[in-house]
C-alpha atoms as a PDB file:
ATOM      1  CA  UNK A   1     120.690  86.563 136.237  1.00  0.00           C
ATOM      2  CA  UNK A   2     121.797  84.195 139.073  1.00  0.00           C
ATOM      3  CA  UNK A   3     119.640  83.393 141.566  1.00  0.00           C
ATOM      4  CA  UNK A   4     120.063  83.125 145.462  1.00  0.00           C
ATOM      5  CA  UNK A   5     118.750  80.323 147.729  1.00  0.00           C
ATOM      6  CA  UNK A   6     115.128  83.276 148.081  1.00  0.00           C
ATOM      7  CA  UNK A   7     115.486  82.787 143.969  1.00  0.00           C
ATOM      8  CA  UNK A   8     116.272  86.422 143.957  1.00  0.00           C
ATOM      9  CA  UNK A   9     118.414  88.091 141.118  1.00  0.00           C
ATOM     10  CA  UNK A  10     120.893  90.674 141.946  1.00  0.00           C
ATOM     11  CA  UNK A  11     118.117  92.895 139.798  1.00  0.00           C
ATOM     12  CA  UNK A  12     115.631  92.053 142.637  1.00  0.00           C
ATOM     13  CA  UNK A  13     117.958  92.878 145.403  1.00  0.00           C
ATOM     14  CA  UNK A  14     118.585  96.481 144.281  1.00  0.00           C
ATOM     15  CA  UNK A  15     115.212  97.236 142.966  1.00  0.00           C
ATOM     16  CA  UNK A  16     114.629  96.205 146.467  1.00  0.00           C
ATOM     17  CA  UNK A  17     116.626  98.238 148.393  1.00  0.00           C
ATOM     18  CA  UNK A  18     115.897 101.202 145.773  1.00  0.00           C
ATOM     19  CA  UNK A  19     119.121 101.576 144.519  1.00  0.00           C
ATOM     20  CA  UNK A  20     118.593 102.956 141.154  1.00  0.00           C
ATOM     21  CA  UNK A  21     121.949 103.421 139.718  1.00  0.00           C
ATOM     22  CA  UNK A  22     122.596  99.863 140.476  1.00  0.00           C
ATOM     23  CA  UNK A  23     119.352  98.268 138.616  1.00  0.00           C
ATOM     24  CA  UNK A  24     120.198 101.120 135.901  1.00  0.00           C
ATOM     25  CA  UNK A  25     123.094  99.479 135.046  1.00  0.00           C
ATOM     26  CA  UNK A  26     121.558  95.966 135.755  1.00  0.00           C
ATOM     27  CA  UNK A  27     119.568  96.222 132.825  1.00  0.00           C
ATOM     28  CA  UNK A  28     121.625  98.201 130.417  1.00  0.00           C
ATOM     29  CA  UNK A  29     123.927  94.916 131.277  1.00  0.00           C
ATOM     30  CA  UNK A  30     120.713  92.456 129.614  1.00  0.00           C
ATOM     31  CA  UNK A  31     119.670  91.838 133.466  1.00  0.00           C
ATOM     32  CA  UNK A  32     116.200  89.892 132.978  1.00  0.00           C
ATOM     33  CA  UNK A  33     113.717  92.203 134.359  1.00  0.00           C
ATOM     34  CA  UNK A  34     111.118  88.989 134.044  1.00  0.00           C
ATOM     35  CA  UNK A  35     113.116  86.530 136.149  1.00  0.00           C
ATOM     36  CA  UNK A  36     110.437  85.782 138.937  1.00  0.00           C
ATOM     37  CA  UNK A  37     111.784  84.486 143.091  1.00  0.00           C
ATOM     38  CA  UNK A  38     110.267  81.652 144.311  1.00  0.00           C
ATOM     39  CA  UNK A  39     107.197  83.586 145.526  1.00  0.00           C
ATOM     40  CA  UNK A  40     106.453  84.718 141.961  1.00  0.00           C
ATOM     41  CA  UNK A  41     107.505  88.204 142.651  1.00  0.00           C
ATOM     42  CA  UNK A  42     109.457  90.234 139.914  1.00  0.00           C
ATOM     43  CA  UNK A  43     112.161  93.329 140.190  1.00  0.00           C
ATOM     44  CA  UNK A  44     109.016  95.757 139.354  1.00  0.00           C
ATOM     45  CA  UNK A  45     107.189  93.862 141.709  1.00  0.00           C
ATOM     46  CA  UNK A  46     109.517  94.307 144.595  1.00  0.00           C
ATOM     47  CA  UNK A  47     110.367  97.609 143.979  1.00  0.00           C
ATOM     48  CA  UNK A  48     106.626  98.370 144.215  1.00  0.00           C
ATOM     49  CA  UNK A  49     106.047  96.283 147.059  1.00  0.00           C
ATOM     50  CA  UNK A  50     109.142  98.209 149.049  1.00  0.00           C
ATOM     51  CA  UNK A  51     107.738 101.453 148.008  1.00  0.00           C
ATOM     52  CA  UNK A  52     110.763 102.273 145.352  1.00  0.00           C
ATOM     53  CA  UNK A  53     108.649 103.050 142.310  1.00  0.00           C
ATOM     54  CA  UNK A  54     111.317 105.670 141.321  1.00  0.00           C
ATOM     55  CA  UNK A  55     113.413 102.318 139.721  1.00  0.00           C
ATOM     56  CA  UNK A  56     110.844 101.166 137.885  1.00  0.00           C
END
């Protein structure tokens, strides 16, 4: 649940990027799937946005 300086969770990044495995295991490890970036966009929000609605 750390943010970078874009307030963006490692969750965020691979929802992002579509890499499901990755936000799999994310949340089975108690990633906060809430935890918004500085532009008010969630994971399921940027994984929608990037066209990666197979993560959500």
């Amino acid at each position: 649940n750390i943010k970078d300086h874009d307030g963006r969770t490692p969750l965020s990044r691979a929802a992002e990027k579509g890499h499901r495995a990755a936000v799999s295991l994310l949340i089975e490890r108690d990633a906060d799937v809430n935890l918004a970036d500085r532009d008010g966009r969630t994971p399921l929000w940027v994984a929608v946005e990037n066209g990666h609605e197979e993560v959500v």
